[in-house]
Protein backbone atom coordinates (compact mmCIF):
# COMPACT_ATOMS: atom_id res chain seq x y z
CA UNK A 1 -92.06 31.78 -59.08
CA UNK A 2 -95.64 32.05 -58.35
CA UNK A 3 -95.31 28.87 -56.26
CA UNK A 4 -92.95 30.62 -54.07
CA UNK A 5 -94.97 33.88 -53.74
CA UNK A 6 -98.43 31.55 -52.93
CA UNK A 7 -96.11 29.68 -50.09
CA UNK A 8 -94.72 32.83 -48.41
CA UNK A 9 -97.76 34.33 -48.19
CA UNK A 10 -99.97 31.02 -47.10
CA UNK A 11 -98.50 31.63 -43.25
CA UNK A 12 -99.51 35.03 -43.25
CA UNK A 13 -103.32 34.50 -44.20
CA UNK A 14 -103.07 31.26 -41.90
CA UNK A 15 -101.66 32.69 -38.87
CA UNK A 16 -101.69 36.41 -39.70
CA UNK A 17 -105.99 36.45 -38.72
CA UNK A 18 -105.56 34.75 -35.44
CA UNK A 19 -103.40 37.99 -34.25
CA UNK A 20 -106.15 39.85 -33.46
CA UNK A 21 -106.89 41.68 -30.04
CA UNK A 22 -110.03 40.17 -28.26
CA UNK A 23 -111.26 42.13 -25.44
CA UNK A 24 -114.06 39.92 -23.31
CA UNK A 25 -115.86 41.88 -20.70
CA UNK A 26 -117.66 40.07 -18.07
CA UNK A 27 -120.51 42.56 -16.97
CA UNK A 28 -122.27 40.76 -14.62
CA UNK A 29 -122.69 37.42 -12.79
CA UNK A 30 -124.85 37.01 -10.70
CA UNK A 31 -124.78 34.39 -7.55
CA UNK A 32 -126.20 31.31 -7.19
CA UNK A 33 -127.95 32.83 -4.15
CA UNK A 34 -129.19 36.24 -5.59
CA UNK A 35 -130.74 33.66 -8.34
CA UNK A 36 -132.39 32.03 -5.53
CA UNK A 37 -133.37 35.57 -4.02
CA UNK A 38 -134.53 36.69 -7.48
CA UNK A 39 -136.98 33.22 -8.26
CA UNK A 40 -138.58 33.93 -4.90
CA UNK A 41 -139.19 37.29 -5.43
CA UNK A 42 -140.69 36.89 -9.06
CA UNK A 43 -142.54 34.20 -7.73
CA UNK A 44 -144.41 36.34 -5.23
CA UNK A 45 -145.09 39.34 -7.48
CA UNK A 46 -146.29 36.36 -10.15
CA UNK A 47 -148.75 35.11 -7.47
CA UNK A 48 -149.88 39.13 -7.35
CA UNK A 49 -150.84 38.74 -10.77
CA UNK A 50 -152.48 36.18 -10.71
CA UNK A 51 -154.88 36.99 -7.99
CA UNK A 52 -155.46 40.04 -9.35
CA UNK A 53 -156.64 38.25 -12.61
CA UNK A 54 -158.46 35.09 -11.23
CA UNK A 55 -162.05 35.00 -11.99
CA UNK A 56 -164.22 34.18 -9.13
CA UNK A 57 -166.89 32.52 -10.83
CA UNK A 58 -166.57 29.31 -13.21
CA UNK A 59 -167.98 28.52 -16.61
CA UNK A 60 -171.30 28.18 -15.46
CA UNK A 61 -171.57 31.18 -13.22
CA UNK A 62 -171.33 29.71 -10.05
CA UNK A 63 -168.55 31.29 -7.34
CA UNK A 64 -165.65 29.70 -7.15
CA UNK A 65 -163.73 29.36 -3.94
CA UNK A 66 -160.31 30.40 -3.88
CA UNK A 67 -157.60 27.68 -2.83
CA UNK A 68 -156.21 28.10 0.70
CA UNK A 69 -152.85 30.28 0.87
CA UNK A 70 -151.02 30.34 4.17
CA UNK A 71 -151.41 33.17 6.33
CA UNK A 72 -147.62 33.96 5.59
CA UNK A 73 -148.21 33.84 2.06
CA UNK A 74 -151.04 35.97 2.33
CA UNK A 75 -149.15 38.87 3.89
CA UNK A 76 -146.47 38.86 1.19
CA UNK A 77 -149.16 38.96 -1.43
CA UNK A 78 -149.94 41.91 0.90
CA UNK A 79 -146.46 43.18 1.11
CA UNK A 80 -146.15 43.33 -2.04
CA UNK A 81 -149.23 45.02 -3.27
CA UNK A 82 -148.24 48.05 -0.54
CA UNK A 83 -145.19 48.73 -2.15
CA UNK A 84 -146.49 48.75 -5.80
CA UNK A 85 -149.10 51.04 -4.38
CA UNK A 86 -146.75 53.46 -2.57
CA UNK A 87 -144.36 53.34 -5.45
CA UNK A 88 -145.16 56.70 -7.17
CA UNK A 89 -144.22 57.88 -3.47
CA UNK A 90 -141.21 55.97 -2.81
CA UNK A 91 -139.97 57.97 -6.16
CA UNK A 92 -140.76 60.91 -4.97
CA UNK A 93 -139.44 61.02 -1.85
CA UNK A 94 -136.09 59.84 -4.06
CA UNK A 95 -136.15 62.50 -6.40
CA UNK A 96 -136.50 64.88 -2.95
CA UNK A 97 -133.91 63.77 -1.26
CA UNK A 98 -136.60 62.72 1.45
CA UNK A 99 -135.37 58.74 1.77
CA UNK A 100 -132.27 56.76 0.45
CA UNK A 101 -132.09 53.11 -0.10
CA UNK A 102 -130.02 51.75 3.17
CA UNK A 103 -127.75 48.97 2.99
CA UNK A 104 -129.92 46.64 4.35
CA UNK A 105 -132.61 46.54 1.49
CA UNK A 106 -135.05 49.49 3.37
CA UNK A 107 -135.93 53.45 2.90
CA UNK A 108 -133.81 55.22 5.52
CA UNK A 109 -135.51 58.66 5.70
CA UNK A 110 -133.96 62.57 5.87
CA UNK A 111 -135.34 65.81 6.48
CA UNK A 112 -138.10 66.74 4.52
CA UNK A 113 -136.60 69.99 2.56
CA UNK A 114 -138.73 71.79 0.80
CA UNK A 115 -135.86 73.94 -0.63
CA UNK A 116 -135.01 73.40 -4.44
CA UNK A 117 -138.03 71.05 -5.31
CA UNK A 118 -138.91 70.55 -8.74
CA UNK A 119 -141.88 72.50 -10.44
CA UNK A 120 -143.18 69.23 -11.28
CA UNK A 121 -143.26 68.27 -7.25
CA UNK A 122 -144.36 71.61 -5.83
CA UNK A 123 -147.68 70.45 -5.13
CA UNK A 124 -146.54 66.84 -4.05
CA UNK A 125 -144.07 68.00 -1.77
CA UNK A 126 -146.61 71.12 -0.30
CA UNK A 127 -148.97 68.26 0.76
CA UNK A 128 -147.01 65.66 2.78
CA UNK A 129 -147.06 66.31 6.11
CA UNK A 130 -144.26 64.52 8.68
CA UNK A 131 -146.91 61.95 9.76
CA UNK A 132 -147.89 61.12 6.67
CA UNK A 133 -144.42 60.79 5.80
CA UNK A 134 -143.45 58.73 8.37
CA UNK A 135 -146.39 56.46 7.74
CA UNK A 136 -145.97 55.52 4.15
CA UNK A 137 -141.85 54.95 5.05
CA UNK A 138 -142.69 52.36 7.66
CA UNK A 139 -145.30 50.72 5.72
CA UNK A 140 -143.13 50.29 3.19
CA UNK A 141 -140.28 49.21 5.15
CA UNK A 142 -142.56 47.05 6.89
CA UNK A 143 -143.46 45.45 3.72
CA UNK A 144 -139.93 45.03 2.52
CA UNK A 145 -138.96 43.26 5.62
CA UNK A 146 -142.18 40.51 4.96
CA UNK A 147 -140.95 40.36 1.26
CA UNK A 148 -137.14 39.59 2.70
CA UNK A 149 -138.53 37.02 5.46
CA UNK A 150 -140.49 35.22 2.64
CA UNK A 151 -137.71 34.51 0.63
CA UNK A 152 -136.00 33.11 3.39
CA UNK A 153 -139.07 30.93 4.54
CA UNK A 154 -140.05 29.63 1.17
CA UNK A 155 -136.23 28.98 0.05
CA UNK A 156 -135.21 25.13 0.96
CA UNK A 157 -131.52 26.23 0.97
CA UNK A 158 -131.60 29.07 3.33
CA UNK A 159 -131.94 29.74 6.62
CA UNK A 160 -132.50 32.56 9.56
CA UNK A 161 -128.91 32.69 9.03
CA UNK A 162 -129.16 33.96 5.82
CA UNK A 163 -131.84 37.00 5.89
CA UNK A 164 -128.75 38.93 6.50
CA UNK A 165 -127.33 38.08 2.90
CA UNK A 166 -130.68 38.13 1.42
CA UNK A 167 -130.73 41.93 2.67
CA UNK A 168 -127.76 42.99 0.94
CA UNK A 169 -129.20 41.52 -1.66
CA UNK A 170 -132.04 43.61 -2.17
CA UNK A 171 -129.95 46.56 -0.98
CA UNK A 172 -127.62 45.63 -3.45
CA UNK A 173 -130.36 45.07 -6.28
CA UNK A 174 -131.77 48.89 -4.77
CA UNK A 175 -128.84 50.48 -5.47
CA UNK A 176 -128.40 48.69 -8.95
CA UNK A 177 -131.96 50.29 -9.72
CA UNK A 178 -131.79 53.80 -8.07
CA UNK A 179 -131.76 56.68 -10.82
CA UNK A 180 -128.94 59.19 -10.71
CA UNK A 181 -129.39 61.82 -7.85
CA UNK A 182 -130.85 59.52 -5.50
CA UNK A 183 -129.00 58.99 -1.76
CA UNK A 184 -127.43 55.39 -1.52
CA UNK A 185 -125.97 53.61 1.16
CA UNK A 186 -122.79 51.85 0.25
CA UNK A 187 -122.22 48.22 1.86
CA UNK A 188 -119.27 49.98 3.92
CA UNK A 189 -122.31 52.76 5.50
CA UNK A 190 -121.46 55.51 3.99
CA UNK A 191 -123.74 57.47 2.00
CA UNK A 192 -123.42 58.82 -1.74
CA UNK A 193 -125.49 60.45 -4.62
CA UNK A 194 -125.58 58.03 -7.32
CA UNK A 195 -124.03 59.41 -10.19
């Protein structure tokens, strides 16, 4: 009798655990060209770091002269140290409502309000004039736009063709990364609050 009971239950503990409910979620994958977009742009802010920590002298004290860089590479190390410096900025004018990320991988700017500003931006906000404004959003589109065009230049597989996919990549990547309350423009042009 137990022989019977052992064989009637041997399906159900065989095929009884395989009944289970899997749920896969894919959350992201990314392309094999926002890879490529990615590696170049790592690369650059890599070769940031590393000037910044190069020592100009050698072992025995004498100066050391640094190894050519192209004149192209040299203004994308540039690029890229203007928009770490104007960073603290950049948020700021997101957390006003000053500047949105566009769908083309730049700052589009709005009125400066000064209505409803944070206690903790009063004194930010009181000093920025429209100039100044103005200034630090073109520098740092200007630099975004060198950033972009490196990629393209120092990628074997793309071409001028493709700066216009590289942009929604970084507009894409911008949007991935802005906090909730900043302006965003959606591939389709139309602009939200991200949520």
């Amino acid at each position: 009798m137990k022989n019977i009971y052992c064989l009637a239950l041997l399906p159900l503990v065989l095929f009884g655990c395989t009944l289970a409910k899997v749920d896969v979620n894919v959350v992201s994958e990314r392309t094999a060209l926002e890879n490529q977009v990615l590696g170049s742009y790592n690369s650059l802010t890599q070769d940031v770091l590393l000037v910044a920590s190069v020592r100009g002298v050698d072992p025995s004290g004498a100066i050391k002269t640094p190894p050519k860089k192209s004149r192209e590479h040299q203004n994308a190390v540039e690029a890229v140290e203007t928009l770490a410096f104007h960073e603290d900025d950049v948020d700021a004018f997101k957390r006003l409502g000053w500047v949105g990320e566009d769908s083309q991988g730049r700052l589009a700017p709005f009125p400066l309000e000064r209505e409803k500003v944070p206690d903790d931006l009063q004194a930010f906000a009181s000093r920025y004039g429209q100039a100044e404004f103005d200034a630090v959003v073109a520098q740092v589109n200007k630099a975004r736009d060198t950033v972009m065009q490196r990629v393209v230049d120092t990628n074997p597989d793309l071409t001028e063709k493709d700066l216009p996919r590289v942009r929604s990549i970084f507009a894409r990547m911008n949007r991935e990364n802005a906090l909730s309350g900043e302006r965003i423009q959606q591939e389709d042009g139309k602009w939200t609050v991200k949520q």
